[in-house]
N, C-alpha and C. Protein backbone atom coordinates (compact mmCIF):
# COMPACT_ATOMS: atom_id res chain seq x y z
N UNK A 1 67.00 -58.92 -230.43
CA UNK A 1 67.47 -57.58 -230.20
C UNK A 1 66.29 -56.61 -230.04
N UNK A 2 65.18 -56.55 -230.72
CA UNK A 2 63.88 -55.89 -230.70
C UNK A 2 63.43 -55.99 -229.32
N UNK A 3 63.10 -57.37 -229.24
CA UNK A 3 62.96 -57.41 -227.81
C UNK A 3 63.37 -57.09 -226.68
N UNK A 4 64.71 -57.02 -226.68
CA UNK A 4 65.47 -56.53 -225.78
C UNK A 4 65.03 -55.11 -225.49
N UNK A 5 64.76 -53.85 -226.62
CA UNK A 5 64.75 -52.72 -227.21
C UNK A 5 63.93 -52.60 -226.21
N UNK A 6 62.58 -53.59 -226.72
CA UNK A 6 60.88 -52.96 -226.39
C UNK A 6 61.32 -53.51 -224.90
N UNK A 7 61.63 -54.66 -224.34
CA UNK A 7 61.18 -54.64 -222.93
C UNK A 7 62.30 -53.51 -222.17
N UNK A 8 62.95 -52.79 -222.59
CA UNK A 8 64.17 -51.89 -222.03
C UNK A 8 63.30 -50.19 -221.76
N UNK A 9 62.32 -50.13 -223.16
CA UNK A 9 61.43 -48.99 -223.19
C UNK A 9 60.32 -49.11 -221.97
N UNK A 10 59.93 -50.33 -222.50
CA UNK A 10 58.90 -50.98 -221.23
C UNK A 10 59.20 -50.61 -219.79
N UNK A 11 59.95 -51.13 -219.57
CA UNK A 11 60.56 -50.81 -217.81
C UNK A 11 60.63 -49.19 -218.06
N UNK A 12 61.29 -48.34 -218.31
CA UNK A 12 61.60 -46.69 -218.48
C UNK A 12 59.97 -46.07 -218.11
N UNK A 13 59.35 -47.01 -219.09
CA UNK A 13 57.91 -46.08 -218.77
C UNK A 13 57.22 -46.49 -217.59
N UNK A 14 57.35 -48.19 -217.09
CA UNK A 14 56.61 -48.13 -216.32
C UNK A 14 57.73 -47.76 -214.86
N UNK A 15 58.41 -47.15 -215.31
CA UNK A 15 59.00 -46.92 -213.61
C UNK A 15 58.42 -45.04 -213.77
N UNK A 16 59.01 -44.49 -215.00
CA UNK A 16 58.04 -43.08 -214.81
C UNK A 16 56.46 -42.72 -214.79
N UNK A 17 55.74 -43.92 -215.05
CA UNK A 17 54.24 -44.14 -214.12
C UNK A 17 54.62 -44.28 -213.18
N UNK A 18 55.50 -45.24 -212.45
CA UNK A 18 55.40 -45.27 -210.97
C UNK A 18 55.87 -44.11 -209.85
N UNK A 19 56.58 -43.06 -210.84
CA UNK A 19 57.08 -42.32 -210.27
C UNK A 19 55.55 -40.95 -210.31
N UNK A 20 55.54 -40.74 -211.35
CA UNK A 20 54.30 -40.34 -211.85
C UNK A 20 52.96 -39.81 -210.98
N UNK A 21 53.08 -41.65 -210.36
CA UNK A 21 51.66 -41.29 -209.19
C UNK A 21 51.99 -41.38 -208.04
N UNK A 22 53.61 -41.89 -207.61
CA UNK A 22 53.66 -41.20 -206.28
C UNK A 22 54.23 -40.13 -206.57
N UNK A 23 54.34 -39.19 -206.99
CA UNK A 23 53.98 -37.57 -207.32
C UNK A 23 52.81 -36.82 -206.91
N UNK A 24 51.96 -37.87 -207.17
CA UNK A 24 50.34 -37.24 -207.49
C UNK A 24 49.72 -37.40 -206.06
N UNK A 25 49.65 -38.73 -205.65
CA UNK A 25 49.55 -39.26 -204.29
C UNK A 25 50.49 -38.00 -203.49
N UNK A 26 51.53 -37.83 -203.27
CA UNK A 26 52.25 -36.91 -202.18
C UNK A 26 51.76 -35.22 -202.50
N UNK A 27 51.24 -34.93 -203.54
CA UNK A 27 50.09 -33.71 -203.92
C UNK A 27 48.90 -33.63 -203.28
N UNK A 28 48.51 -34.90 -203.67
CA UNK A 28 46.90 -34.88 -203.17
C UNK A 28 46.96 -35.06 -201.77
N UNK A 29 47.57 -35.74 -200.55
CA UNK A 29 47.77 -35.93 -199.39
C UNK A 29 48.13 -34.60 -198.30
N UNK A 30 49.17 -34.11 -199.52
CA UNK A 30 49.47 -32.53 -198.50
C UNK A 30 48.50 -31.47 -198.83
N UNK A 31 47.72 -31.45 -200.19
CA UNK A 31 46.32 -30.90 -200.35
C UNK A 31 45.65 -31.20 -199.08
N UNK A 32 45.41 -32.60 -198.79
CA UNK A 32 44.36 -32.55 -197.64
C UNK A 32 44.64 -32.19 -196.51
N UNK A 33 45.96 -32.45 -195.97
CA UNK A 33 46.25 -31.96 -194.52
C UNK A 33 46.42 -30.62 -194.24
N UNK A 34 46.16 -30.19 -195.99
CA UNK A 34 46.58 -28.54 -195.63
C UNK A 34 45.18 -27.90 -195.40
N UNK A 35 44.22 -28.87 -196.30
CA UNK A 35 43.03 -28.03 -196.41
C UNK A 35 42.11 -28.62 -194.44
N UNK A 36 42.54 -28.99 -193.88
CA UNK A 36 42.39 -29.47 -192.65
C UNK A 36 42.54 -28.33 -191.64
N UNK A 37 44.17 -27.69 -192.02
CA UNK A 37 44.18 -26.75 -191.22
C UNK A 37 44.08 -25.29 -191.80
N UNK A 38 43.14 -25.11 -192.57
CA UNK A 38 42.81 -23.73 -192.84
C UNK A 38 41.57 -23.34 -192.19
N UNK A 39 41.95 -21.87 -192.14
CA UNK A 39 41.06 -21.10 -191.00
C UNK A 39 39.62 -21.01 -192.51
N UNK A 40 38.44 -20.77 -192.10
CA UNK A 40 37.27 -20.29 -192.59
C UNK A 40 36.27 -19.39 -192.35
N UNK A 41 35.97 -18.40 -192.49
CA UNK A 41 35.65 -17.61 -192.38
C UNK A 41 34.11 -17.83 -191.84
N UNK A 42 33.73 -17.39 -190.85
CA UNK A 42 32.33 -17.96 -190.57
C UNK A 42 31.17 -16.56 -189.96
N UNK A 43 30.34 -16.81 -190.12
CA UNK A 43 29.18 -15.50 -189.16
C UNK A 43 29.09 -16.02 -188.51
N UNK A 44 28.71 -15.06 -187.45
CA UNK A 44 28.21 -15.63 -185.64
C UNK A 44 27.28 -14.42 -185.10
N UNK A 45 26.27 -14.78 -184.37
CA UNK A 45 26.22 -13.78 -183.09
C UNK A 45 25.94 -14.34 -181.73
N UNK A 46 25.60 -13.82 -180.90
CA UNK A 46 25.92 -14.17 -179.71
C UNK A 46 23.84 -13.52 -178.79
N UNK A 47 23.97 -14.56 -177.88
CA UNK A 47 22.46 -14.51 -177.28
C UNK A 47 22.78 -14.68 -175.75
N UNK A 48 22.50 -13.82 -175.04
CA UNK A 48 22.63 -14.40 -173.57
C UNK A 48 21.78 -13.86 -172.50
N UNK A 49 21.07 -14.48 -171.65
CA UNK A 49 19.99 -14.15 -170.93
C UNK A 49 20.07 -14.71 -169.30
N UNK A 50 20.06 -14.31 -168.67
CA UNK A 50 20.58 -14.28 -167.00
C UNK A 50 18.15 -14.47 -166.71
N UNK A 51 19.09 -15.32 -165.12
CA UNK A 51 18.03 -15.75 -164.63
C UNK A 51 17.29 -14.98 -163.94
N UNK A 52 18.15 -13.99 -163.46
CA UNK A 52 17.68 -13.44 -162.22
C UNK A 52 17.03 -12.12 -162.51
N UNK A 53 16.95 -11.70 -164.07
CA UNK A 53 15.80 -10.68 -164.28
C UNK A 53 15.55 -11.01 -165.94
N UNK A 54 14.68 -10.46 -166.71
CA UNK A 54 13.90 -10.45 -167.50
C UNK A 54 15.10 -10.21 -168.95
N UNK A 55 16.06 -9.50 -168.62
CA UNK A 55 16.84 -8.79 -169.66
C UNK A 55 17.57 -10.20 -170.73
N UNK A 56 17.32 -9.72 -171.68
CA UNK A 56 18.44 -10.83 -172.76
C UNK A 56 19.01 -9.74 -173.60
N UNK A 57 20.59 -9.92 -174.35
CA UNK A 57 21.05 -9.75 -174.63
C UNK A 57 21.66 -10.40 -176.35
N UNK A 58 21.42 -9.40 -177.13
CA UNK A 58 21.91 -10.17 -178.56
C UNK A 58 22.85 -9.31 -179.53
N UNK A 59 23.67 -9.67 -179.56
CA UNK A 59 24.72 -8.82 -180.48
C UNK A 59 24.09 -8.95 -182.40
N UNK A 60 25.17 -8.17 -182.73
CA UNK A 60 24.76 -8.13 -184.14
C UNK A 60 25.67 -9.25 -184.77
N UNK A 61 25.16 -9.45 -186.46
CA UNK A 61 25.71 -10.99 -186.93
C UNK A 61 26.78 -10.38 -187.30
N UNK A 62 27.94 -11.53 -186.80
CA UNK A 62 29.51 -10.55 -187.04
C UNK A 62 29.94 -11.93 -188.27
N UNK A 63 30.89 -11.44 -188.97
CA UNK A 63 31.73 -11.75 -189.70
C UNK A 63 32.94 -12.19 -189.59
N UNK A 64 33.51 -13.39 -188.71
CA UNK A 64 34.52 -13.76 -188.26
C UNK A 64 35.78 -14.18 -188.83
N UNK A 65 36.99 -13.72 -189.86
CA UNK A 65 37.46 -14.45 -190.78
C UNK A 65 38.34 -15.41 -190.24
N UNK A 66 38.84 -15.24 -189.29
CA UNK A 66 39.87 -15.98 -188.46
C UNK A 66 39.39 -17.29 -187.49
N UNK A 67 37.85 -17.84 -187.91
CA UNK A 67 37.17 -19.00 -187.38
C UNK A 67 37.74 -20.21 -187.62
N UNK A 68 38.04 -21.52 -186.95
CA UNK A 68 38.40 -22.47 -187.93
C UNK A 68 37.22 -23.60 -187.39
N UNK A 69 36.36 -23.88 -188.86
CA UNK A 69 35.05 -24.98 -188.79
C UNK A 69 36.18 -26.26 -189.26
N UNK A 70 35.68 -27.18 -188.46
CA UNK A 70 36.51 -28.76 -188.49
C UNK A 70 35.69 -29.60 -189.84
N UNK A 71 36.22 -30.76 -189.82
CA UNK A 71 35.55 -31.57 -190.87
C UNK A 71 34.15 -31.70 -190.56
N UNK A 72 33.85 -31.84 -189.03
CA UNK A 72 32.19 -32.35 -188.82
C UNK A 72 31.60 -31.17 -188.88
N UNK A 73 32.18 -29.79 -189.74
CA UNK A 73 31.61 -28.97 -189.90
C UNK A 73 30.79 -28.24 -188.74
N UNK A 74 31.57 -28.18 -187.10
CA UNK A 74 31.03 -27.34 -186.10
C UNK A 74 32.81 -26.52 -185.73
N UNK A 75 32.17 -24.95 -185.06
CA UNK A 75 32.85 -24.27 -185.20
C UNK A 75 33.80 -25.10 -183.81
N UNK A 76 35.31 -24.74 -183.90
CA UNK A 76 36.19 -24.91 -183.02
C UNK A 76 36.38 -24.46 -181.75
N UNK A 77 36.26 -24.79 -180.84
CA UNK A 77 36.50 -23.51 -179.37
C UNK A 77 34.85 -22.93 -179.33
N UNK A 78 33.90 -23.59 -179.73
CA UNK A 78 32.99 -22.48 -179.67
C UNK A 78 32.42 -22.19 -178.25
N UNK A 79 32.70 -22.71 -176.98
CA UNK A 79 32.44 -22.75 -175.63
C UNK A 79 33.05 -21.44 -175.28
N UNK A 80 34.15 -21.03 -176.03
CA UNK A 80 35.26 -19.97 -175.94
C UNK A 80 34.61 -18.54 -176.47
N UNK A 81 33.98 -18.55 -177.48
CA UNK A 81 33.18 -17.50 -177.83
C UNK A 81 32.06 -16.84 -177.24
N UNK A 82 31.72 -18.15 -176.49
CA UNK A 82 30.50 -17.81 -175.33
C UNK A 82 31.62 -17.50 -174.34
N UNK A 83 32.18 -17.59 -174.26
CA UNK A 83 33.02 -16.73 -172.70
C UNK A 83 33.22 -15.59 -173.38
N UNK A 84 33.68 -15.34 -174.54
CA UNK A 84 34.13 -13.72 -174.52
C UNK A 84 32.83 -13.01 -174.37
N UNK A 85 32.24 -13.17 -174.78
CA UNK A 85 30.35 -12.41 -174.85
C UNK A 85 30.03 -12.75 -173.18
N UNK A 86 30.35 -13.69 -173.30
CA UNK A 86 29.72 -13.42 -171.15
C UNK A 86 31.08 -12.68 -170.71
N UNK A 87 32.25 -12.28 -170.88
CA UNK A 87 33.38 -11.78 -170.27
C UNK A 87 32.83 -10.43 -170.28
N UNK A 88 32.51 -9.55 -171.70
CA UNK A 88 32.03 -8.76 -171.89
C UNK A 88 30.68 -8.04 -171.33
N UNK A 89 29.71 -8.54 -171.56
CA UNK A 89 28.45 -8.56 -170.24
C UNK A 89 28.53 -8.52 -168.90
N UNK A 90 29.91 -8.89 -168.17
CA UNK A 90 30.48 -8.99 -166.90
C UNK A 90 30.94 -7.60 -166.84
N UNK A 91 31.49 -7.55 -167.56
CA UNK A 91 32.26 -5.70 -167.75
C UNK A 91 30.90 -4.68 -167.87
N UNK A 92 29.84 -4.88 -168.39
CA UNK A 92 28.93 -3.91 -168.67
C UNK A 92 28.21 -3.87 -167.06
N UNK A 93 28.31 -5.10 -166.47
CA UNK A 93 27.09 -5.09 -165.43
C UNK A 93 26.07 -6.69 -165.07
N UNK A 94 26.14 -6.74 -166.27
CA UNK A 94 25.59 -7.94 -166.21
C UNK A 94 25.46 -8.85 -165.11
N UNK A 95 24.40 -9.87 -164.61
CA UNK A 95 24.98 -10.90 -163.45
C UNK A 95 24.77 -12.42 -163.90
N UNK A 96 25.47 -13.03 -164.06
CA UNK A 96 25.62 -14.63 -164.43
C UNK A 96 25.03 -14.50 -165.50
N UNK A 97 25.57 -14.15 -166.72
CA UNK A 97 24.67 -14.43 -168.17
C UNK A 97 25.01 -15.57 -168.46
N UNK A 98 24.12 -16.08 -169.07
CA UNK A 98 24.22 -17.04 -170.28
C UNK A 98 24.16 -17.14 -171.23
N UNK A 99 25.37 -17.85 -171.67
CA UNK A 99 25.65 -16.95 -173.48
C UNK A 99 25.44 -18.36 -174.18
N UNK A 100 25.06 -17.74 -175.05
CA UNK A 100 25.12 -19.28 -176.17
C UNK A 100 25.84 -18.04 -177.87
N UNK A 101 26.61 -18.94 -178.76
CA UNK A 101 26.79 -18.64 -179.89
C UNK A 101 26.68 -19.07 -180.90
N UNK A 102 25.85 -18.76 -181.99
CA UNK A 102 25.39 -19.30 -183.09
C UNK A 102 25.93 -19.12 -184.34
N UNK A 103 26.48 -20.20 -185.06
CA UNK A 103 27.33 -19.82 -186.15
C UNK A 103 26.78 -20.41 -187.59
N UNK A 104 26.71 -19.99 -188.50
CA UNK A 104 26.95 -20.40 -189.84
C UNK A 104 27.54 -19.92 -190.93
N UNK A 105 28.60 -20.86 -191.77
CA UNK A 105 29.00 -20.44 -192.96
C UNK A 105 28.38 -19.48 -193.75
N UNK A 106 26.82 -19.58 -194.01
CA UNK A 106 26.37 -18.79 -195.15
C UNK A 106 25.29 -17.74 -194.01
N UNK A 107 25.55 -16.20 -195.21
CA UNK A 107 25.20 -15.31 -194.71
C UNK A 107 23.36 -15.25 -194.28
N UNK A 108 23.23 -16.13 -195.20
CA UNK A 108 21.18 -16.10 -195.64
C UNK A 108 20.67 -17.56 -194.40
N UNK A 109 21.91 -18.39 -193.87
CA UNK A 109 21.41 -19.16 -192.93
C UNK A 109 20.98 -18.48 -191.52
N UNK A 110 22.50 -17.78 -191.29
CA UNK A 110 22.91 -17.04 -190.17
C UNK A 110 21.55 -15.84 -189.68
N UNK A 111 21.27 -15.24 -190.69
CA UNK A 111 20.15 -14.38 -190.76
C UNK A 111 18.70 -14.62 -190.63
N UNK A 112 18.47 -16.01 -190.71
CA UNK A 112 17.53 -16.78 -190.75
C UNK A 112 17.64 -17.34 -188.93
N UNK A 113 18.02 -17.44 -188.39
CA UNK A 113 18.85 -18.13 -187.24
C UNK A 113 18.15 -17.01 -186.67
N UNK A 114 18.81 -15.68 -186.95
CA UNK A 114 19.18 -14.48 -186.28
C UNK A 114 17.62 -14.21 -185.98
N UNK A 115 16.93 -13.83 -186.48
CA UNK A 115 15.84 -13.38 -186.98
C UNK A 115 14.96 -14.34 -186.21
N UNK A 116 14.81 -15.59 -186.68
CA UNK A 116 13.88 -16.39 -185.60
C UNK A 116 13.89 -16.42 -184.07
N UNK A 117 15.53 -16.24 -183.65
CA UNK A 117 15.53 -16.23 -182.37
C UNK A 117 14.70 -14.50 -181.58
N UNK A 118 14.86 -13.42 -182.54
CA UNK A 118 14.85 -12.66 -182.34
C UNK A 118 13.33 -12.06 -182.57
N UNK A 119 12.63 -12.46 -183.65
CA UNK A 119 11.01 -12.88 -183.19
C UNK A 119 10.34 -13.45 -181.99
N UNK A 120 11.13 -14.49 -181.60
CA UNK A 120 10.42 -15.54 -180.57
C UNK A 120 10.68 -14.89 -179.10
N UNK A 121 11.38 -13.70 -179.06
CA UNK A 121 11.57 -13.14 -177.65
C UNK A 121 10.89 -11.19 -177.70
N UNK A 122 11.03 -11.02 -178.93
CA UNK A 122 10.28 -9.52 -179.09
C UNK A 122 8.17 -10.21 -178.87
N UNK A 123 7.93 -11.54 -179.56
CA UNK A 123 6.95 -11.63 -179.62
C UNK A 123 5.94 -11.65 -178.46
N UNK A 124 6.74 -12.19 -177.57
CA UNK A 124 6.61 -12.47 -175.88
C UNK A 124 6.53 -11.74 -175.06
N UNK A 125 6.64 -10.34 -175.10
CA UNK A 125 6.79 -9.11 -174.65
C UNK A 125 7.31 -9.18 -173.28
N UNK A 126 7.88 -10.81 -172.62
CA UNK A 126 7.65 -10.63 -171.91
C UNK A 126 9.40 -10.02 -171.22
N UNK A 127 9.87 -10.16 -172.39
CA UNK A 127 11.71 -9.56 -171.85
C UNK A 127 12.18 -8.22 -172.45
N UNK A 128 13.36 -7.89 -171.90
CA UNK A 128 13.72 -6.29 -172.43
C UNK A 128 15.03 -6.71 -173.02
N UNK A 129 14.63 -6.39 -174.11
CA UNK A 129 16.21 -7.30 -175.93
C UNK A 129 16.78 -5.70 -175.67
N UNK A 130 18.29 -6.35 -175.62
CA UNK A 130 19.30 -5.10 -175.32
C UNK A 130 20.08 -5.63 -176.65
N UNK A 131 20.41 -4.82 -177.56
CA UNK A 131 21.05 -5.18 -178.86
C UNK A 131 22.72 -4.54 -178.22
N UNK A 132 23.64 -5.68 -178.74
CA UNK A 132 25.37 -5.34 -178.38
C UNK A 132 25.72 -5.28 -179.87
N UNK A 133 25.84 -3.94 -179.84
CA UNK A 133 26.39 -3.58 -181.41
C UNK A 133 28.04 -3.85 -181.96
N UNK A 134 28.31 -4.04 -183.11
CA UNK A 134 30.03 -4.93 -182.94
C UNK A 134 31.08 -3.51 -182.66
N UNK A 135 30.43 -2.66 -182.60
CA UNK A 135 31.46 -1.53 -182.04
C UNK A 135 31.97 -1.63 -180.89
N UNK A 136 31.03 -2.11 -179.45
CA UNK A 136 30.83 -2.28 -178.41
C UNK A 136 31.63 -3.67 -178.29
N UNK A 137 31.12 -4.91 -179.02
CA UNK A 137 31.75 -6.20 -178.44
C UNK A 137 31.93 -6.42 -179.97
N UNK A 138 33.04 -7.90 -180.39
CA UNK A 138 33.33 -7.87 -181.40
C UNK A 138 34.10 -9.50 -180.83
N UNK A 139 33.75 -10.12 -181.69
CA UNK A 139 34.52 -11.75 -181.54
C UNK A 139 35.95 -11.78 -181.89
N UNK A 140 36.40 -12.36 -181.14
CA UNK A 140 37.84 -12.63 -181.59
C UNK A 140 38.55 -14.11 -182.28
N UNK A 141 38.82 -14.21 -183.07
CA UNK A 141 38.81 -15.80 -183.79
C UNK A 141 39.95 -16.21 -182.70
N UNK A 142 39.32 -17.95 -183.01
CA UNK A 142 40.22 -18.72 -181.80
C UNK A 142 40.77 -19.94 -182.89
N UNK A 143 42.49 -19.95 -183.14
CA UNK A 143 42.98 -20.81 -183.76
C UNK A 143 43.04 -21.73 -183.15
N UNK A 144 43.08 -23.44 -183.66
CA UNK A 144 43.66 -24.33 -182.87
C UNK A 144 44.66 -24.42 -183.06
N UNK A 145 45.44 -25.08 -181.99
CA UNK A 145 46.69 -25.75 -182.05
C UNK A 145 47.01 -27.10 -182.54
N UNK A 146 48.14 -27.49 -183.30
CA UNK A 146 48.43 -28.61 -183.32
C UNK A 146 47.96 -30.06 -182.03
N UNK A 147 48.22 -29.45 -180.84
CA UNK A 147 47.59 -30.47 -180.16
C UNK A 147 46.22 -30.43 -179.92
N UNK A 148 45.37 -29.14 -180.10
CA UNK A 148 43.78 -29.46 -180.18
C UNK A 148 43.37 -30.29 -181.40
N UNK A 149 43.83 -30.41 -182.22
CA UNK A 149 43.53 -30.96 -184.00
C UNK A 149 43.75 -32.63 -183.44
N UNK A 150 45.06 -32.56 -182.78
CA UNK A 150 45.12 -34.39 -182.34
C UNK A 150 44.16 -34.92 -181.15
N UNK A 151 44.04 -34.21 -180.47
CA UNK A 151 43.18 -34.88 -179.31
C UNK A 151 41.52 -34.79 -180.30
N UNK A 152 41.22 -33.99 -181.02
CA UNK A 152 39.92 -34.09 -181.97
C UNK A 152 39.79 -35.55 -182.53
N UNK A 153 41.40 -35.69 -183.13
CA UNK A 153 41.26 -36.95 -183.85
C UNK A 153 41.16 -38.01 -183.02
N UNK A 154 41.81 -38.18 -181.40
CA UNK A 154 41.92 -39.09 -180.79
C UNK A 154 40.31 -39.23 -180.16
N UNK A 155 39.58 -38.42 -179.57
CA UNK A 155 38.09 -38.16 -179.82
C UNK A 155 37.40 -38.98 -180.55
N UNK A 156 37.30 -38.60 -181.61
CA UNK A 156 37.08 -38.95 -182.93
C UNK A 156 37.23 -40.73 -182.78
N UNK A 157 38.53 -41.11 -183.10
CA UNK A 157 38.99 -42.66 -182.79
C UNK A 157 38.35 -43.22 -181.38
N UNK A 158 38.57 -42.87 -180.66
CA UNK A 158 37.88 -43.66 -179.30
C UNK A 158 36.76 -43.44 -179.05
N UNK A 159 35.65 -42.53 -179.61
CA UNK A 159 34.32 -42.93 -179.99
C UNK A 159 33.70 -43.90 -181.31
N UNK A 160 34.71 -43.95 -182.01
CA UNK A 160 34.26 -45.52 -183.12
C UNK A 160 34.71 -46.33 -182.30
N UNK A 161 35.78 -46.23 -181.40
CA UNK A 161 36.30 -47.98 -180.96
C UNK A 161 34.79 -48.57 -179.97
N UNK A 162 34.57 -46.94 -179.17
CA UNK A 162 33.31 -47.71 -178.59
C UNK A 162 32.43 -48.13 -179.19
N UNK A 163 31.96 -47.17 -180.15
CA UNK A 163 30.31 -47.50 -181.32
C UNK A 163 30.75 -49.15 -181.41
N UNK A 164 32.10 -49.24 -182.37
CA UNK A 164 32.31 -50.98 -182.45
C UNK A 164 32.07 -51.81 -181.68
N UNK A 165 32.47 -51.29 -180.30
CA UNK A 165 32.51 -52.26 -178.61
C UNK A 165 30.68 -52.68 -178.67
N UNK A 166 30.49 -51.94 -178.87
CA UNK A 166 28.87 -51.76 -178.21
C UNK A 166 28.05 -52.66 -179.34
N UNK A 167 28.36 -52.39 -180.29
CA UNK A 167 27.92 -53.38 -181.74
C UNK A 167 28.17 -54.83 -181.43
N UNK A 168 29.40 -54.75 -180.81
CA UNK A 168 29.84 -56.72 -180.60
C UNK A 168 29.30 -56.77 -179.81
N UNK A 169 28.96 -56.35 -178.49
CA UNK A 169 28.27 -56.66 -178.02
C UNK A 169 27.08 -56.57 -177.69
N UNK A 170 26.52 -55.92 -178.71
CA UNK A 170 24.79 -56.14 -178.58
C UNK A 170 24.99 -57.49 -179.53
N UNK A 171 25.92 -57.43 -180.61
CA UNK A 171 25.13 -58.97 -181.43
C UNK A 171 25.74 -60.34 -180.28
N UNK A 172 26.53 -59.98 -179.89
CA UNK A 172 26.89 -61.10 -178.56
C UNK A 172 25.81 -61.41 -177.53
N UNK A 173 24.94 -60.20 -177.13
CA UNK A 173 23.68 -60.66 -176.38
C UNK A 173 22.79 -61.47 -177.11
N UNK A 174 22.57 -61.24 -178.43
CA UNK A 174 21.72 -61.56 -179.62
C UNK A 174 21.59 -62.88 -179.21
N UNK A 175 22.81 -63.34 -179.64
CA UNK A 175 23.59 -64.40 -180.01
C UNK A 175 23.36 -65.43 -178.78
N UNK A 176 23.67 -64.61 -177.46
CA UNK A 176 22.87 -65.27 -176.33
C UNK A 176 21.46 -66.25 -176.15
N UNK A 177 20.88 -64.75 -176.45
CA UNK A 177 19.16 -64.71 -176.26
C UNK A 177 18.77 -66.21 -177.53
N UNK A 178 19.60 -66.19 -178.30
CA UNK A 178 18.96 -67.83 -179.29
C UNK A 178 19.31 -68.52 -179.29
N UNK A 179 20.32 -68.56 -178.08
CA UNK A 179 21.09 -70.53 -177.96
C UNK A 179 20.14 -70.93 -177.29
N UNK A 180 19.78 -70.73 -175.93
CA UNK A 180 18.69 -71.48 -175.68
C UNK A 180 17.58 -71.40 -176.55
N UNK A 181 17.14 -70.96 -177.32
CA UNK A 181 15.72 -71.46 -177.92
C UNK A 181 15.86 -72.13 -178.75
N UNK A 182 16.92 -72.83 -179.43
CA UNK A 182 17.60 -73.58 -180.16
C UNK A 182 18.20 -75.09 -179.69
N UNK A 183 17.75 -74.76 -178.08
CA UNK A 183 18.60 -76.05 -177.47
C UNK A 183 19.83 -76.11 -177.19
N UNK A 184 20.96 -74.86 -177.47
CA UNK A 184 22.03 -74.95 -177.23
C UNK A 184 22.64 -74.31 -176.00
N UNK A 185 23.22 -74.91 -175.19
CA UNK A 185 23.89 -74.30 -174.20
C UNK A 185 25.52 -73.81 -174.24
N UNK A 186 25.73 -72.51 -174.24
CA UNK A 186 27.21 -72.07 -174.59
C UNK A 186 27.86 -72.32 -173.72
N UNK A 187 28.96 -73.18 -173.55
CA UNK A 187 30.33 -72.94 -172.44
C UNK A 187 31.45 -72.37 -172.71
N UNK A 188 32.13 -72.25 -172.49
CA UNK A 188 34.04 -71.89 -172.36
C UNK A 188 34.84 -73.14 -171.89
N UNK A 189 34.02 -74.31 -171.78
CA UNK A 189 35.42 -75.44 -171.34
C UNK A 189 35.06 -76.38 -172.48
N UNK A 190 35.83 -76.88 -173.06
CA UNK A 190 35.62 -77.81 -174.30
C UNK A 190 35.47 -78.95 -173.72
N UNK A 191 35.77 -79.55 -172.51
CA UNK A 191 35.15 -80.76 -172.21
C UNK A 191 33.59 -80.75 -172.16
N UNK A 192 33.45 -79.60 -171.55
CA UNK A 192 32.15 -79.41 -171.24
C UNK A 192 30.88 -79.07 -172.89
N UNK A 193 32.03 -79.11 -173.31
CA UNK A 193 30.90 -78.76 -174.96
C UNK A 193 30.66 -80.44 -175.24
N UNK A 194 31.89 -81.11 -175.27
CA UNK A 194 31.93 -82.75 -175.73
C UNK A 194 30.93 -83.18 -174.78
N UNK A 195 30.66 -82.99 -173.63
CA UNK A 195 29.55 -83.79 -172.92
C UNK A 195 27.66 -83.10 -173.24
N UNK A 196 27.68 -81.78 -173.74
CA UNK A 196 26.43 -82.03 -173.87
C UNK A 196 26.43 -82.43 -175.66
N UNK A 197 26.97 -82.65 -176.32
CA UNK A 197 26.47 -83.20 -177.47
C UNK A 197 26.57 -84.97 -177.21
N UNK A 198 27.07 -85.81 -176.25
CA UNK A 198 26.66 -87.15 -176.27
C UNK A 198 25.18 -87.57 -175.55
């Protein structure tokens, strides 16, 4: 009868462990997919310099809260940010700029960024630095969509399938390059394997 008791308690508890941690598991999982798609707040400014005269162009370091940085930790759409800063430069006058945009999480990186680029072209005397103040131009955060987040991941997946492809077959050349120095000749017809080992 004891026994009966204890293995009756037994089962009760271990089914509310089992319940327990898939609790915990379906917590921790929607933790991550949530923390996947949250926006982050990032600094940026913007640099752009046209070929056809001397002038470059650099805005001030803006404060973007509506940025979203991915897991590999680079900003999202950032090709897109360089269009609004060249969209803008188009409106002022500008002719074919080229924009590039520079981003980092922390304020003391961003400034560091800022600052070097901005030495290395005052030092040179040889261009005229037009500062775009954020009154004037001002970034606009670019959310992704559900289908930019999947084609990232599909990205993502079909550049390991290649890294893998390319791995088998470099050790497959390997693998080549020492049958003959070994004496062995590889075929694909199994008769043909039985005749060079007699």
């Amino acid at each position: 009868m004891l026994f009966h008791l204890w293995k009756s308690i037994f089962t009760v508890r271990k089914m509310k462990v089992r319940k327990l941690i898939l609790i915990i598991f379906t917590i921790v999982i929607s933790m991550h997919v949530n923390a996947a798609k949250e926006t982050t707040g990032t600094h940026m400014f913007g640099f752009a310099a046209s070929f056809n005269d001397s002038t470059i162009y650099m805005t001030e370091i803006q404060y973007v809260d509506s940025a979203y940085i991915g897991k590999s930790n680079f900003l999202f759409s950032r090709e897109n940010y360089s269009y609004q800063l060249q969209n803008y430069l188009r409106s002022i006058g500008a002719v074919n700029p080229t924009c590039i945009t520079t981003f980092a999480k922390d304020q003391k990186k961003i400034e560091k960024k800022y600052l070097s680029m901005r030495k290395k072209y005052e030092k040179s005397g040889k261009y005229t630095i037009k500062y775009i103040t954020a009154s004037n131009f001002r970034y606009q955060g670019i959310m992704p969509q559900a289908s930019d987040l999947e084609q990232e991941k599909a990205a993502k997946r079909k550049a390991k399938e290649a890294k893998k492809a390319a791995k088998i077959a470099k050790k497959q050349a390997k693998r080549k390059q020492r049958l003959p120095e070994k004496g062995i000749i590889e075929t694909n017809h199994p008769a043909a394997a039985k005749d060079t080992k007699q």
